[in-house]
N, C-alpha and C. Protein backbone atom coordinates (compact mmCIF):
# COMPACT_ATOMS: atom_id res chain seq x y z
N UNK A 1 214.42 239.55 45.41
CA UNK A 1 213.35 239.28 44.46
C UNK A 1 212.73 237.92 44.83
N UNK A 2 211.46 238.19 44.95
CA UNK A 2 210.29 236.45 45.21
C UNK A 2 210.90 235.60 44.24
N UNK A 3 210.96 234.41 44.73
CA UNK A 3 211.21 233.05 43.32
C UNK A 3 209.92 232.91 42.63
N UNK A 4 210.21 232.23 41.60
CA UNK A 4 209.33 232.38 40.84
C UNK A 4 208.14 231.08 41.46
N UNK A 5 208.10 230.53 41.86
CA UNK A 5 207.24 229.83 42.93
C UNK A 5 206.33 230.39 43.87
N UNK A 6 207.05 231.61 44.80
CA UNK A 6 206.03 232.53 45.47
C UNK A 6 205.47 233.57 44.41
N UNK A 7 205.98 233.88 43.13
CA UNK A 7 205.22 234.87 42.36
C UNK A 7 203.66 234.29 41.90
N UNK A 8 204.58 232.54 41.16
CA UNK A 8 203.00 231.86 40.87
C UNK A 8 202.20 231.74 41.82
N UNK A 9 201.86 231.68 43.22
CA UNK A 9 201.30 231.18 44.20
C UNK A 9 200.56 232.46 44.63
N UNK A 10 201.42 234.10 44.51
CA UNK A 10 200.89 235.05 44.66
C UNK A 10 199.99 235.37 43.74
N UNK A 11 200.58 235.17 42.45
CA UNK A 11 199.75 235.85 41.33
C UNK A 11 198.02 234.96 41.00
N UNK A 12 198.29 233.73 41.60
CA UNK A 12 196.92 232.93 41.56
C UNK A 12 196.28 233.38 42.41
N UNK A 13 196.77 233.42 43.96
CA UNK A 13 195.49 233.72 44.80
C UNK A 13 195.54 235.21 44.46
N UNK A 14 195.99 236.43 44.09
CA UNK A 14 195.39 237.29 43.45
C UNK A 14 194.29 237.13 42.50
N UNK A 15 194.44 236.68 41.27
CA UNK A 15 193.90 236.72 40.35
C UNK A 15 192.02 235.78 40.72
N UNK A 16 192.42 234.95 42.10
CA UNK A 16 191.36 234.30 42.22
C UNK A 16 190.02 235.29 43.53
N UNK A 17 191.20 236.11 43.67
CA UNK A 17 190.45 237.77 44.98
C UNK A 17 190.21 238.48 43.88
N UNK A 18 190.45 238.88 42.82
CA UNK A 18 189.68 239.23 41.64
C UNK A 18 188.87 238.90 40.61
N UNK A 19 188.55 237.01 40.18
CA UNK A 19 187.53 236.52 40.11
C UNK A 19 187.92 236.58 38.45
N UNK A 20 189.79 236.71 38.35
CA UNK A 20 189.54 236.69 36.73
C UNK A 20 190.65 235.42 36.83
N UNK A 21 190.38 234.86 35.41
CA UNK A 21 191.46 233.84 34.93
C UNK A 21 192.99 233.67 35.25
N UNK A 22 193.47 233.31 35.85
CA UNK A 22 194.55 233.02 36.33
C UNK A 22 195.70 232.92 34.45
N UNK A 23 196.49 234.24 34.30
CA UNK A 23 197.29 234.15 34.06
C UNK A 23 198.54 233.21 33.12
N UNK A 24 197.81 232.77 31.72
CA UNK A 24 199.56 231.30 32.19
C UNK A 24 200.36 231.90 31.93
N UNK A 25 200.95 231.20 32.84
CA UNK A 25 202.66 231.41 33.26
C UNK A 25 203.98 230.79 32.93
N UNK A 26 203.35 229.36 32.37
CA UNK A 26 204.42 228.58 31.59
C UNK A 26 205.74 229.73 30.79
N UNK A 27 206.79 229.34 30.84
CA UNK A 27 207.80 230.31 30.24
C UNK A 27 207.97 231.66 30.39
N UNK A 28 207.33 232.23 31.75
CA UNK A 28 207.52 233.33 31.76
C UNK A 28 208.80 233.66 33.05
N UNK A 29 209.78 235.05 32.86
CA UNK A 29 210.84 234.81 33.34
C UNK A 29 210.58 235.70 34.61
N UNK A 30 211.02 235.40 35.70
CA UNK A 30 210.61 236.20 36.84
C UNK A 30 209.94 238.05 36.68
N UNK A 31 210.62 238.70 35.96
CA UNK A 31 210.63 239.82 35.57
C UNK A 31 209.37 239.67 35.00
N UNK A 32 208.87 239.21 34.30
CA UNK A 32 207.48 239.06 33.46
C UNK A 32 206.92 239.12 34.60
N UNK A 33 207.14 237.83 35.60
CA UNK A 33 205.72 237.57 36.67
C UNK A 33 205.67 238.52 37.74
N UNK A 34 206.39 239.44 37.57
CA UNK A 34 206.45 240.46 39.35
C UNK A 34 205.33 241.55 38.18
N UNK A 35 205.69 241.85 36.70
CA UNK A 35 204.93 242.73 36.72
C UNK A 35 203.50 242.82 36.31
N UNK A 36 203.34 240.82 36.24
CA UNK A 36 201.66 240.86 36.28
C UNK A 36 201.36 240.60 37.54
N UNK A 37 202.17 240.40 38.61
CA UNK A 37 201.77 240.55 39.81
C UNK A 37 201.14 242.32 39.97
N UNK A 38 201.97 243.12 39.54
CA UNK A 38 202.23 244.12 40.11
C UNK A 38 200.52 244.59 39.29
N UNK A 39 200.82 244.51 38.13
CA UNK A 39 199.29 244.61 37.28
C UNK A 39 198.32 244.08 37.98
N UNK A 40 198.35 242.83 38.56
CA UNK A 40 196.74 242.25 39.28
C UNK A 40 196.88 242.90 40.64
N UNK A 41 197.72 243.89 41.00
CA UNK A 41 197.76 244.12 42.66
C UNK A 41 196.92 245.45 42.10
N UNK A 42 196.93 246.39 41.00
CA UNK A 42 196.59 247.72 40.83
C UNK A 42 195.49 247.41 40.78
N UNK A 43 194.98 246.57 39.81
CA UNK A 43 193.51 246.26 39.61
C UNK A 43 192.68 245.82 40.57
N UNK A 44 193.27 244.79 41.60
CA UNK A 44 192.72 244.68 42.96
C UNK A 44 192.46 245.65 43.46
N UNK A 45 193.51 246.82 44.05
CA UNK A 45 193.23 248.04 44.79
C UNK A 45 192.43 249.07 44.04
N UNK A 46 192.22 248.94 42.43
CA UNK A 46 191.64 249.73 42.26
C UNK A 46 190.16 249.31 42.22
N UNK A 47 189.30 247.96 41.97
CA UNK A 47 188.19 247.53 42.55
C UNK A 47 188.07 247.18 44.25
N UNK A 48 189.11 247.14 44.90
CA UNK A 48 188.28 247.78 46.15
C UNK A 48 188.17 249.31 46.68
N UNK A 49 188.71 249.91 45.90
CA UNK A 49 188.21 251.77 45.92
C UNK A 49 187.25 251.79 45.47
N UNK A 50 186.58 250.81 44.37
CA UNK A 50 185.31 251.64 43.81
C UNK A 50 184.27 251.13 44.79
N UNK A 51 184.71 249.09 45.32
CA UNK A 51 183.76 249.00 46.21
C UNK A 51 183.42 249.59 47.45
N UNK A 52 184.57 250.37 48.08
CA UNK A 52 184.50 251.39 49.46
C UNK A 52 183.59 252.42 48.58
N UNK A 53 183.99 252.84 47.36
CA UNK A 53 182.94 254.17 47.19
C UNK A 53 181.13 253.76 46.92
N UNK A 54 181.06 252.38 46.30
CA UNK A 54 179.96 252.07 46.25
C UNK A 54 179.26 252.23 47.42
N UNK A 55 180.03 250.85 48.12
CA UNK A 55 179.58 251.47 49.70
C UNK A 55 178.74 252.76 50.50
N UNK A 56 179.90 253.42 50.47
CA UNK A 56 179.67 254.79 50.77
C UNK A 56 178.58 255.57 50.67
N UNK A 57 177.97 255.12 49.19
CA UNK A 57 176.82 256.00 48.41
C UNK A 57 175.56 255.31 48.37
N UNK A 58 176.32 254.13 49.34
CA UNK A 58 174.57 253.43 49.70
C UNK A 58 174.27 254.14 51.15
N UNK A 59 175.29 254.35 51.54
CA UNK A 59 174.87 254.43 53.31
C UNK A 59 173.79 255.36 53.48
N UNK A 60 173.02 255.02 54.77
CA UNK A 60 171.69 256.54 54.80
C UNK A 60 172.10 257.38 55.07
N UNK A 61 170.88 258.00 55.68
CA UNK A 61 171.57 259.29 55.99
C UNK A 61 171.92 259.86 57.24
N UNK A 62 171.46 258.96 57.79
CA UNK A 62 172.57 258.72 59.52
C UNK A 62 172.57 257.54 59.68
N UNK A 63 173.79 257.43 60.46
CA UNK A 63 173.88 255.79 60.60
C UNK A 63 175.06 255.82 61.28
N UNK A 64 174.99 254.89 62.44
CA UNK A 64 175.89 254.49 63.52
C UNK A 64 177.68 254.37 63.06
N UNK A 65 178.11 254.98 63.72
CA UNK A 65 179.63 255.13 63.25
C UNK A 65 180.55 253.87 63.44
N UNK A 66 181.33 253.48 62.99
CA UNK A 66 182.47 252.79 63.11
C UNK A 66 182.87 252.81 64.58
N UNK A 67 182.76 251.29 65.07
CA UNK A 67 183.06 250.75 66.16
C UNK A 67 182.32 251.92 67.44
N UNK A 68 180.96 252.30 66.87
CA UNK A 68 180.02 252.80 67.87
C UNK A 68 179.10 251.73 68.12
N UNK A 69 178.35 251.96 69.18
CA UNK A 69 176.80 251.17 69.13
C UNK A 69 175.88 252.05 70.04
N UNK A 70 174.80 252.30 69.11
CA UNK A 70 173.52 253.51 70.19
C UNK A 70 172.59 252.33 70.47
N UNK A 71 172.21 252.97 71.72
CA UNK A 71 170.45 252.07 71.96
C UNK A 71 169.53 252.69 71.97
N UNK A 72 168.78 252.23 70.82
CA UNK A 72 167.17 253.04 70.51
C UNK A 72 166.24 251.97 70.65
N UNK A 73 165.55 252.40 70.70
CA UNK A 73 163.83 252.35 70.77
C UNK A 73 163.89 250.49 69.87
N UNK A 74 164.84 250.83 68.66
CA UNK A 74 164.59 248.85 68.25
C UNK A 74 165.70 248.11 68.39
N UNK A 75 166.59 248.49 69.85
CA UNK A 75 167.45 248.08 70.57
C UNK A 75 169.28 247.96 70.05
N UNK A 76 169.97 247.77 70.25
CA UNK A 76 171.12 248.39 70.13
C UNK A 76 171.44 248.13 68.65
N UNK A 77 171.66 249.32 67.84
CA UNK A 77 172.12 249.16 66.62
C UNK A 77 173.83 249.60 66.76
N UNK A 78 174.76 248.62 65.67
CA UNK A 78 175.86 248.61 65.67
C UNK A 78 176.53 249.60 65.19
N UNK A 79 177.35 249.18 64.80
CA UNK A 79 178.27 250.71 63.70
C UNK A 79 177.73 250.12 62.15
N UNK A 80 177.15 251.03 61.32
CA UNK A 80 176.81 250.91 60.24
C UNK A 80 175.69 251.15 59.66
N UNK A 81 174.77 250.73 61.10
CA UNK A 81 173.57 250.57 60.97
C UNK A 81 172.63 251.99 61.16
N UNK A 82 171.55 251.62 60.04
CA UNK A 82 170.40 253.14 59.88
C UNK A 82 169.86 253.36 61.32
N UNK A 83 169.95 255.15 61.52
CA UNK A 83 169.17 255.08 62.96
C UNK A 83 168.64 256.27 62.32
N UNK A 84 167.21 256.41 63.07
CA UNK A 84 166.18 257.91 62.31
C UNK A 84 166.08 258.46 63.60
N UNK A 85 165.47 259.41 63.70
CA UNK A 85 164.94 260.31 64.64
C UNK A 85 163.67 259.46 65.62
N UNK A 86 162.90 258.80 64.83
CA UNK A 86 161.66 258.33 65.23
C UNK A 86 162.67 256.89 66.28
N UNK A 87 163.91 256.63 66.04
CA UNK A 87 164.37 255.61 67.15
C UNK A 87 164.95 255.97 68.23
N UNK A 88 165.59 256.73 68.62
CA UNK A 88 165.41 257.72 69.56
C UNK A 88 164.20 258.33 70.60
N UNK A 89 164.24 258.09 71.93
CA UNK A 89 163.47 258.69 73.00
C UNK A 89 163.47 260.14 72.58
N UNK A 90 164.80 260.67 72.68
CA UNK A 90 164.60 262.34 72.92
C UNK A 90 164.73 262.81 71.86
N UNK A 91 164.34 262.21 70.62
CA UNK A 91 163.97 262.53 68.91
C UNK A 91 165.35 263.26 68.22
N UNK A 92 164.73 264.53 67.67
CA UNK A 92 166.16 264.96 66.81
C UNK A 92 167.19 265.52 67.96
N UNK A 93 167.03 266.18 69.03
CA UNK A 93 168.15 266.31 70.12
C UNK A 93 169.02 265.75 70.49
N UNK A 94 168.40 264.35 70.21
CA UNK A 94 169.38 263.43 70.67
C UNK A 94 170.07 262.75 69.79
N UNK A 95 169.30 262.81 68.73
CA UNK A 95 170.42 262.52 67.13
C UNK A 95 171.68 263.24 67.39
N UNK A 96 171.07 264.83 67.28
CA UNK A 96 171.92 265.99 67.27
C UNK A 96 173.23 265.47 68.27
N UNK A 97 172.57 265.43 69.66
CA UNK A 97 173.84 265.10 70.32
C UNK A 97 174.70 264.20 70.07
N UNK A 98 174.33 262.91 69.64
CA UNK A 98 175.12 261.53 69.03
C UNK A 98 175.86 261.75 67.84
N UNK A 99 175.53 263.18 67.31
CA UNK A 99 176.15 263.29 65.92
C UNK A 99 177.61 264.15 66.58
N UNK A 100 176.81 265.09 67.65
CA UNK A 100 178.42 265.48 68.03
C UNK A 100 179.47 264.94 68.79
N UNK A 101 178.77 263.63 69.34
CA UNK A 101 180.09 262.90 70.07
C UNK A 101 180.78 261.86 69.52
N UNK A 102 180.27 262.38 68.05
CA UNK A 102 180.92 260.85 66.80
C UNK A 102 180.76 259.74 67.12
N UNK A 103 178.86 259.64 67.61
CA UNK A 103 178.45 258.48 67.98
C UNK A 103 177.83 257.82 66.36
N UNK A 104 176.90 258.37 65.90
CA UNK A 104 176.86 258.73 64.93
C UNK A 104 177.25 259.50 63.86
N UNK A 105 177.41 259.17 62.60
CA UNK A 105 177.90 259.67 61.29
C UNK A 105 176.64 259.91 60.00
N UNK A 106 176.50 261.14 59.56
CA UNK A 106 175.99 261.45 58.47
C UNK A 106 176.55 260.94 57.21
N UNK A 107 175.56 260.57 56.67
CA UNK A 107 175.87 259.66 55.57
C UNK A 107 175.60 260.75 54.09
């Protein structure tokens, strides 16, 4: 079991990656602090699921894949980044093909 020294030290820089009030902790007995650790770890993971889904539901509707990079027409776009048909030389064919070599991802 963490001492209660690494719990406080955990449970702050948690609580400060979640942007809420730090907790007091005065008199609380290890057992208390693992399970507001354990409480600010759920709430962490569960606001970065919603921010991956936010994410997600912004992306266009094609757009360069994860650790890809295409070169079009307004020069090399990364992984993430919007690519249309109109950036592309050989137009939707060549979308098409970039979509099947998981160069690109549909969003």
């Amino acid at each position: 079991m963490p001492s209660n020294d690494q719990l406080k030290t955990d449970i702050t820089a948690t609580a400060d990656d979640l942007g809420v009030p730090v907790p007091d902790l005065d008199g609380q007995s290890n057992a208390q602090m693992t399970e507001i650790l354990k409480n600010l770890k759920e709430a962490k993971a569960e606001a970065e699921a919603k921010a991956e889904a936010e994410a997600e539901a912004k992306r266009p509707e094609f757009y360069v894949a994860e650790g890809r990079a295409v070169t079009s027409k307004r020069g090399i776009l990364s992984d993430g980044a919007e690519i249309r048909v109109a950036d592309l030389s050989g137009g939707k064919p060549a979308l098409t093909a970039l979509l099947k070599i998981g160069a690109v991802a549909k969003g």
